[in-house]
PDB file of N, CA and C in Angstrom:
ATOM      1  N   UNK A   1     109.726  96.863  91.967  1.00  0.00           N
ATOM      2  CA  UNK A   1     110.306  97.222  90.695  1.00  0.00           C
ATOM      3  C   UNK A   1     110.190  98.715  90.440  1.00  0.00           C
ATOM      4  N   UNK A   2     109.268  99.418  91.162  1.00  0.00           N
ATOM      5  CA  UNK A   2     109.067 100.535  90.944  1.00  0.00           C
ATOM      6  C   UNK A   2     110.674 101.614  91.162  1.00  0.00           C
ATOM      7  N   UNK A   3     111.482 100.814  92.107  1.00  0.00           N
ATOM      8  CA  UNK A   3     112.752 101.046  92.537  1.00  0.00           C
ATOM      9  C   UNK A   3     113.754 101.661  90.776  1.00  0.00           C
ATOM     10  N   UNK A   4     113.558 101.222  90.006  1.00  0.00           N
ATOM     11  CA  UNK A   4     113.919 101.395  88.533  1.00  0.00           C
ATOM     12  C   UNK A   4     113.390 102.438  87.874  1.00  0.00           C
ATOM     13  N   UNK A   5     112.083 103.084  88.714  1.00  0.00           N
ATOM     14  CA  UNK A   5     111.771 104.248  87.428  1.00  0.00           C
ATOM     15  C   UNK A   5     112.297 105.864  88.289  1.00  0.00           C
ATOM     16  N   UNK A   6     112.855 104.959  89.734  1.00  0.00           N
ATOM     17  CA  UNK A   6     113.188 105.974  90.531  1.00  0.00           C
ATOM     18  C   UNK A   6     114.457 106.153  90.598  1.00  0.00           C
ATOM     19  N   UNK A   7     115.340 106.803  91.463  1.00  0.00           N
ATOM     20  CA  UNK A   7     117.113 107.160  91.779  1.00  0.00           C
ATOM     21  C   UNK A   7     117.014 105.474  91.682  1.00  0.00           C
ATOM     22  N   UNK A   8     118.492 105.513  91.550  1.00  0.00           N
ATOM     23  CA  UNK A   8     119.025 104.307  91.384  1.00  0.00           C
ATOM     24  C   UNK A   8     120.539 104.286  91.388  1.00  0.00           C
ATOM     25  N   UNK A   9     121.368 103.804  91.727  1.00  0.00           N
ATOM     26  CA  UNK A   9     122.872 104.545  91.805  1.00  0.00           C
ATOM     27  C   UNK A   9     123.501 103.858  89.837  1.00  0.00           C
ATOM     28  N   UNK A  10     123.229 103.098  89.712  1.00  0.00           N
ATOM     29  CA  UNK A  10     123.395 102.875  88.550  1.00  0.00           C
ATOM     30  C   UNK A  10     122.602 103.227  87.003  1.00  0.00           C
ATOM     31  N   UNK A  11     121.833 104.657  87.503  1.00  0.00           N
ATOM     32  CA  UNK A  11     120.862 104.616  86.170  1.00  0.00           C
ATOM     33  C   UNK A  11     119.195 104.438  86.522  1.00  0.00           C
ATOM     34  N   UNK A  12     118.309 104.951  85.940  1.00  0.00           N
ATOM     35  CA  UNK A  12     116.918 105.234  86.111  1.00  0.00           C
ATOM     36  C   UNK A  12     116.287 104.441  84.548  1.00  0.00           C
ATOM     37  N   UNK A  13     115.719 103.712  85.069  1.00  0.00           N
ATOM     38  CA  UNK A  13     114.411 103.453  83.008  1.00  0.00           C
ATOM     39  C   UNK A  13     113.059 103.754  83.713  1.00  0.00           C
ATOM     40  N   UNK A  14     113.374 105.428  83.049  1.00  0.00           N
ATOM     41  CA  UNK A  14     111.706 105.658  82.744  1.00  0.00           C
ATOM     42  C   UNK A  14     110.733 104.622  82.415  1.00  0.00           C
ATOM     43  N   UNK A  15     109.393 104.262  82.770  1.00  0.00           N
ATOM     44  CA  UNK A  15     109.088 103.788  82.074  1.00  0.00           C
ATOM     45  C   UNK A  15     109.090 102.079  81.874  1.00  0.00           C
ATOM     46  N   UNK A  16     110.223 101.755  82.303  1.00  0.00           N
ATOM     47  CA  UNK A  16     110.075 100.408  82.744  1.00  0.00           C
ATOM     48  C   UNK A  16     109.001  99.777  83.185  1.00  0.00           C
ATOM     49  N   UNK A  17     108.549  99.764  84.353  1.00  0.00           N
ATOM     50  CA  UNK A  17     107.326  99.409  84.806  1.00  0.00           C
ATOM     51  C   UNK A  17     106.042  99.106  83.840  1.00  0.00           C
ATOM     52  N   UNK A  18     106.254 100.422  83.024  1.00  0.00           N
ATOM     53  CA  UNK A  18     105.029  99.948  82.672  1.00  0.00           C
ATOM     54  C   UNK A  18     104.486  99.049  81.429  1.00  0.00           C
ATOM     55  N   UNK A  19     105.977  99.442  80.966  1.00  0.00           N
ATOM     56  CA  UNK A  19     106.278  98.440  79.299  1.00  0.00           C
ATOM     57  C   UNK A  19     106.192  96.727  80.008  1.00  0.00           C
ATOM     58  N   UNK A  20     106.775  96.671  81.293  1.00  0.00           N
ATOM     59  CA  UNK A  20     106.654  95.752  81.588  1.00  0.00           C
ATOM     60  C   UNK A  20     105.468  94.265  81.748  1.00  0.00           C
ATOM     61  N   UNK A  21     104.639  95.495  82.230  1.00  0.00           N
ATOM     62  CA  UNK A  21     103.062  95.622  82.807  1.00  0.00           C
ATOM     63  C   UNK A  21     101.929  95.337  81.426  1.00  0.00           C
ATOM     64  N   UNK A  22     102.298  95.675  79.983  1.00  0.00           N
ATOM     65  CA  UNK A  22     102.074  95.814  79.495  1.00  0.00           C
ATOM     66  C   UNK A  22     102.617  94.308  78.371  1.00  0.00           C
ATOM     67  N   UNK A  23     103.679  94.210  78.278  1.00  0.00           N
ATOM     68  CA  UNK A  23     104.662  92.902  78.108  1.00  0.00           C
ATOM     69  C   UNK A  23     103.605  91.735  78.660  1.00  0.00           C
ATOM     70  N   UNK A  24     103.727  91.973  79.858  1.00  0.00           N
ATOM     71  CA  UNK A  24     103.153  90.366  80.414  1.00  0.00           C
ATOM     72  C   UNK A  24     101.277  89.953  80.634  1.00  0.00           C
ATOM     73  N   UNK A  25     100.891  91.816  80.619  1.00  0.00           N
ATOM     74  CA  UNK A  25      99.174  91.517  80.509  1.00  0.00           C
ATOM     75  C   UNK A  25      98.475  91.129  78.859  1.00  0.00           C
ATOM     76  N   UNK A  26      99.617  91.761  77.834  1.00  0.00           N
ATOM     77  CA  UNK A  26      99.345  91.969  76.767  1.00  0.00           C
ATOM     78  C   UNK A  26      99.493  90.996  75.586  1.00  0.00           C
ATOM     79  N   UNK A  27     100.812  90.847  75.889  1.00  0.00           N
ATOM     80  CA  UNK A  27     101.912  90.386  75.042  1.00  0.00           C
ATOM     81  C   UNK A  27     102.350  88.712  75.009  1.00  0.00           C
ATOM     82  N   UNK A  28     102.982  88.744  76.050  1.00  0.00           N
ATOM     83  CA  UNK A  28     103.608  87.512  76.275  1.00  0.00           C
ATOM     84  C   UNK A  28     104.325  87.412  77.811  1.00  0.00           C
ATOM     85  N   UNK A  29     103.221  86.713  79.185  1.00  0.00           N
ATOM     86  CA  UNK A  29     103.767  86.545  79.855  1.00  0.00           C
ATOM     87  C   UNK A  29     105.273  85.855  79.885  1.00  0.00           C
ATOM     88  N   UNK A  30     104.928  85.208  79.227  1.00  0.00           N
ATOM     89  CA  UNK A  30     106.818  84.086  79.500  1.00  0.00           C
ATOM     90  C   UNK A  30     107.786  85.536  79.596  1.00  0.00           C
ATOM     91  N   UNK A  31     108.181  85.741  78.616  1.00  0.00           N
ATOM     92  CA  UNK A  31     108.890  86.542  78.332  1.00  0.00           C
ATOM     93  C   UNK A  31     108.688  88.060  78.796  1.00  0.00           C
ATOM     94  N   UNK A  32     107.653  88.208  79.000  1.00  0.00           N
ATOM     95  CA  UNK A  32     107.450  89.400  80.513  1.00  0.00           C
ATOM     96  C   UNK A  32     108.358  88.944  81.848  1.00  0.00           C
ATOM     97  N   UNK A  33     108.471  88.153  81.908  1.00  0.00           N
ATOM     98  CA  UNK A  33     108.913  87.792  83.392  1.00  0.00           C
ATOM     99  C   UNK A  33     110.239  87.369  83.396  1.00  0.00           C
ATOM    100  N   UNK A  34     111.226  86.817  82.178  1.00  0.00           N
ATOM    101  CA  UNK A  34     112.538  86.859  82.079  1.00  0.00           C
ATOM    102  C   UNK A  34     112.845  87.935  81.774  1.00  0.00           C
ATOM    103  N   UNK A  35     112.318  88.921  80.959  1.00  0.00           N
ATOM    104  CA  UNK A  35     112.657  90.386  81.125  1.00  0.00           C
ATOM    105  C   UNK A  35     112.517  91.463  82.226  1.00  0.00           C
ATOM    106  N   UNK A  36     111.653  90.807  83.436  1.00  0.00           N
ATOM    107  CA  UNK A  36     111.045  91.280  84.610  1.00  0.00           C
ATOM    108  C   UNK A  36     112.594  90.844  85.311  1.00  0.00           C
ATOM    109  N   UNK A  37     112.927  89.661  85.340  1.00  0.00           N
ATOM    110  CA  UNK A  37     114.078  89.120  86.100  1.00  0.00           C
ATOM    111  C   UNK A  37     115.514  89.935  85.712  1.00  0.00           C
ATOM    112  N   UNK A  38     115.532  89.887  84.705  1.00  0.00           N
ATOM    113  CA  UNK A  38     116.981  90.548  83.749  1.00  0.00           C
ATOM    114  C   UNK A  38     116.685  92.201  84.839  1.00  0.00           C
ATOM    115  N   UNK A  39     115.548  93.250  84.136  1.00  0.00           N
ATOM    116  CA  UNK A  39     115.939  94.244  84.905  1.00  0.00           C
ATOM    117  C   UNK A  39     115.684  94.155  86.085  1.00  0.00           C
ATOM    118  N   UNK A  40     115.759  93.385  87.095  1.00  0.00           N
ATOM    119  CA  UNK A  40     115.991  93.298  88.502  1.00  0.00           C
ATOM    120  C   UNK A  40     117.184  93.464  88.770  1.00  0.00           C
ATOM    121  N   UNK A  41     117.671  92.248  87.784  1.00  0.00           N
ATOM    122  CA  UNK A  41     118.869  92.385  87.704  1.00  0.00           C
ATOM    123  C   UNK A  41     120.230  93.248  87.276  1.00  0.00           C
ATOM    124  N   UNK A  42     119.850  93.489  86.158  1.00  0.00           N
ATOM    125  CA  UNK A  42     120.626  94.579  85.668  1.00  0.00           C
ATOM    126  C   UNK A  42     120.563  95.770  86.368  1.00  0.00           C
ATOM    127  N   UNK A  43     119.794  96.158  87.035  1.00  0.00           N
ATOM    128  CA  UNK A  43     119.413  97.059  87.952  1.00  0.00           C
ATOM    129  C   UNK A  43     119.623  97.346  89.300  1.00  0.00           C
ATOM    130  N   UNK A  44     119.685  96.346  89.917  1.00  0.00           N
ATOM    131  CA  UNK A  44     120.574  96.277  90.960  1.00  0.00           C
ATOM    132  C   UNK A  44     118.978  96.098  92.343  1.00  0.00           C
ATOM    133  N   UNK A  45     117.856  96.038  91.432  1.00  0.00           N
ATOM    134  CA  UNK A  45     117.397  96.306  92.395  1.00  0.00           C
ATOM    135  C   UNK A  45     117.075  95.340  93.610  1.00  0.00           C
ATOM    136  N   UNK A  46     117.260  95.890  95.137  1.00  0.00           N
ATOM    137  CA  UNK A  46     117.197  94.584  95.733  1.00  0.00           C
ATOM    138  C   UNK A  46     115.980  94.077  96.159  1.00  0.00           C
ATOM    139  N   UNK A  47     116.006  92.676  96.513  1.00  0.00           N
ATOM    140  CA  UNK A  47     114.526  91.715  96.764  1.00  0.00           C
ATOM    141  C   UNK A  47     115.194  90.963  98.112  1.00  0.00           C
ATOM    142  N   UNK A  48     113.922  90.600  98.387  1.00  0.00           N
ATOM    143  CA  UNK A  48     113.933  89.936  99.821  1.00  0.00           C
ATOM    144  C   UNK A  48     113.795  88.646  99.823  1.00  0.00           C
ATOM    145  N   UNK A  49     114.100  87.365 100.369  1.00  0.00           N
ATOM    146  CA  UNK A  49     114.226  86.222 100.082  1.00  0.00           C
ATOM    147  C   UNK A  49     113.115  85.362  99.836  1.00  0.00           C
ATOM    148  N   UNK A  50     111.784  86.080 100.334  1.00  0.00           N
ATOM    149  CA  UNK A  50     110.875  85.784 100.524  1.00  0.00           C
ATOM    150  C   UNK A  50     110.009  86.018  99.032  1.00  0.00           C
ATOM    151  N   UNK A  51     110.616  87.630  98.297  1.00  0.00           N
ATOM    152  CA  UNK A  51     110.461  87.314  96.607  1.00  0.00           C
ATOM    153  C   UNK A  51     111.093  86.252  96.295  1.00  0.00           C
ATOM    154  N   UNK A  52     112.471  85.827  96.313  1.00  0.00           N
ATOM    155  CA  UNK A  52     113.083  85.471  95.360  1.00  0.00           C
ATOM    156  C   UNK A  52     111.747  83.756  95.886  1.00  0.00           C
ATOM    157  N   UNK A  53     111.374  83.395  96.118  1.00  0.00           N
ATOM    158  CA  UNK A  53     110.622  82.113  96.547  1.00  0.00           C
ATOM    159  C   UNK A  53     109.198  83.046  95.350  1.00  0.00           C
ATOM    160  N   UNK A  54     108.522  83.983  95.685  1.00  0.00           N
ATOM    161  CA  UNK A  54     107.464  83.866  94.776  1.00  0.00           C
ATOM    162  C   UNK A  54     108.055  83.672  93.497  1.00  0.00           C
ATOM    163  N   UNK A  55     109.470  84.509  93.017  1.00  0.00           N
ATOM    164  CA  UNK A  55     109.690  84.404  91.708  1.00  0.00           C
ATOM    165  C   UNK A  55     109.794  82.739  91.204  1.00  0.00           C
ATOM    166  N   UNK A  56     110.775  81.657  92.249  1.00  0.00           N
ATOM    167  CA  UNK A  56     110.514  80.675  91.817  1.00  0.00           C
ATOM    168  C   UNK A  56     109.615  79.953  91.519  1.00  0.00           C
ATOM    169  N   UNK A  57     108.399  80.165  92.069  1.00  0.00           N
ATOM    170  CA  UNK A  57     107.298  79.462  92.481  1.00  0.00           C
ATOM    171  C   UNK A  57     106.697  79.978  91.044  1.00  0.00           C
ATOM    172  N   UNK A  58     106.725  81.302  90.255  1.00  0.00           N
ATOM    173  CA  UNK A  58     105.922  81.482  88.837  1.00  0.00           C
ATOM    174  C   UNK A  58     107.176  80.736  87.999  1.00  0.00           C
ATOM    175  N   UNK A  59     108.418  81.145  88.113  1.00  0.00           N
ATOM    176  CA  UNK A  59     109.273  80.072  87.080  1.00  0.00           C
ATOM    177  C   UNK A  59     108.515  78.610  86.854  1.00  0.00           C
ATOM    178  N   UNK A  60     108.605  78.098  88.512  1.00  0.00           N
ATOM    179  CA  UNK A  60     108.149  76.668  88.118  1.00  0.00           C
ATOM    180  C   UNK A  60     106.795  76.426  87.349  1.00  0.00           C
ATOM    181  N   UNK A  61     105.679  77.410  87.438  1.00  0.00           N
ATOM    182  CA  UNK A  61     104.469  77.527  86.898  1.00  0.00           C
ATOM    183  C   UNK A  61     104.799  77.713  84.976  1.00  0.00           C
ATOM    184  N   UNK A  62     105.642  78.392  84.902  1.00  0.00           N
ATOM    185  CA  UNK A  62     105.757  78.401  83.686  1.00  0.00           C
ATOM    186  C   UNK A  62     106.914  77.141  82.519  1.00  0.00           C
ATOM    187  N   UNK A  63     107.318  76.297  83.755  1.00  0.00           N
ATOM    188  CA  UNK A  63     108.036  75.267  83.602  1.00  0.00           C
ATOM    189  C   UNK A  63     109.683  75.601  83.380  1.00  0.00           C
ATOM    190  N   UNK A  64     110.256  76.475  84.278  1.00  0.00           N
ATOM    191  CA  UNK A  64     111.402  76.435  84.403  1.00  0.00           C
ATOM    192  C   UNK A  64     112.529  76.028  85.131  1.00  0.00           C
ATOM    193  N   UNK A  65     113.632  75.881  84.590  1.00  0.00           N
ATOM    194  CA  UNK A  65     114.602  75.378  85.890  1.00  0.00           C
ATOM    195  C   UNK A  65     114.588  75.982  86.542  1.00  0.00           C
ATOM    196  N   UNK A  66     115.617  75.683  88.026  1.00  0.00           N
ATOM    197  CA  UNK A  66     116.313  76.736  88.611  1.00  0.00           C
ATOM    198  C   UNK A  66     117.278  77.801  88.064  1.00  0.00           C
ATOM    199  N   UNK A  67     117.845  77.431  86.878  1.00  0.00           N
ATOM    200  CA  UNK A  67     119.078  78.120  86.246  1.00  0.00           C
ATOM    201  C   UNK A  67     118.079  79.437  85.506  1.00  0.00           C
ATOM    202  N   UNK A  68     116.967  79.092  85.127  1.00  0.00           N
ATOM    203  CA  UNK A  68     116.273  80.185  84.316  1.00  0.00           C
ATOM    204  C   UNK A  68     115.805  81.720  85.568  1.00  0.00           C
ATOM    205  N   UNK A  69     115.772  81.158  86.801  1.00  0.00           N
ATOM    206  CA  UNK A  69     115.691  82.217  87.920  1.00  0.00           C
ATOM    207  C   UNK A  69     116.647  82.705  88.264  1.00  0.00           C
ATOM    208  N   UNK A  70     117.653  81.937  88.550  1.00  0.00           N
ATOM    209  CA  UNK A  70     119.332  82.449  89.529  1.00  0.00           C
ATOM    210  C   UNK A  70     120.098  82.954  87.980  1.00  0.00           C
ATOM    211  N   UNK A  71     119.943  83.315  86.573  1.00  0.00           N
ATOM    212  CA  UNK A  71     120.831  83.126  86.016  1.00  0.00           C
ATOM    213  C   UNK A  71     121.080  85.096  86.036  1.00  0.00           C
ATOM    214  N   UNK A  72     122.154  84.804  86.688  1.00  0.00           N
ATOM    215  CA  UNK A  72     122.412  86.239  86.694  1.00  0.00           C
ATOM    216  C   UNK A  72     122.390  86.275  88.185  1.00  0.00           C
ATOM    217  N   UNK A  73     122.615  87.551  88.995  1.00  0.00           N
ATOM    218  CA  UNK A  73     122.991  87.927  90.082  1.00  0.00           C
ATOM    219  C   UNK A  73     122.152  88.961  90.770  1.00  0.00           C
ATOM    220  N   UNK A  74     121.282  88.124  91.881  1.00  0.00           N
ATOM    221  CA  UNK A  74     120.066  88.913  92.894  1.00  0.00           C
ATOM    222  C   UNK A  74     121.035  89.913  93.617  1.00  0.00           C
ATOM    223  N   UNK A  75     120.213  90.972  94.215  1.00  0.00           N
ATOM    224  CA  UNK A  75     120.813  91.887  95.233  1.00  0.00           C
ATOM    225  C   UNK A  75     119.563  91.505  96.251  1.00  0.00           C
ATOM    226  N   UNK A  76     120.113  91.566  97.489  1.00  0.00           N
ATOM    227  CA  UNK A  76     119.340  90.800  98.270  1.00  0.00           C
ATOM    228  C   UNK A  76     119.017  92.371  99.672  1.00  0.00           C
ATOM    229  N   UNK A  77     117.797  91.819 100.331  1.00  0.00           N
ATOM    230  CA  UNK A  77     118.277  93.060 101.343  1.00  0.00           C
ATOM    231  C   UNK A  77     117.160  92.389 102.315  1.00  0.00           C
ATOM    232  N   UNK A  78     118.274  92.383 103.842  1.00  0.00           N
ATOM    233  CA  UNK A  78     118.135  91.554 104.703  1.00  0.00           C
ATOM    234  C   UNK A  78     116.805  92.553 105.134  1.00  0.00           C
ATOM    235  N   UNK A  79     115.755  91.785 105.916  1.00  0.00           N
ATOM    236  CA  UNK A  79     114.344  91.871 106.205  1.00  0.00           C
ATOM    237  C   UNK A  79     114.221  91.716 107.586  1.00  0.00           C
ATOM    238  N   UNK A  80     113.745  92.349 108.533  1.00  0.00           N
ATOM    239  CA  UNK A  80     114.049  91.732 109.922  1.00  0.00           C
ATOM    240  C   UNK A  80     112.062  91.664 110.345  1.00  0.00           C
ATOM    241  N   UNK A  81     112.282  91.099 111.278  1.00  0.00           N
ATOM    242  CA  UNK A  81     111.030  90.662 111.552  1.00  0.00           C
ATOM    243  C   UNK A  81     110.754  88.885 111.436  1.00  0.00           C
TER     244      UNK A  81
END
């Protein structure tokens, strides 16, 4: 995520990270982490398939569908090894 406070071809959020960080230690995990998902998303930033499995794996911990993870559009970036 750190990918967001850096170049980005669509836009930089200062700062993100840490409101984030702060959101989910502080505040309100749930909603730390659909806002964690959104700027992934909105952001373009890409994840490896192997996140998108941890992200499901805390959805399901927090009792969500599948639709509450996929809703919106991953950028993916192939991993070799």
């Amino acid at each position: 995520m750190t990918a967001a406070d850096q170049f980005n071809p669509y836009g930089s959020v200062p700062g993100i990270v840490p409101a984030l960080e702060h959101l989910v230690s502080e505040t309100d995990p749930d909603l730390g982490f659909r806002l964690f998902l959104r700027a992934l998303k909105a952001l373009w930033i890409p994840i490896t398939s192997g996140q998108l499995a941890r992200f499901e794996a805390i959805g399901e911990s927090f009792g969500y569908n599948e639709a509450v993870v996929y809703d919106g559009e991953f950028t993916f970036v192939a991993v070799e090894g």
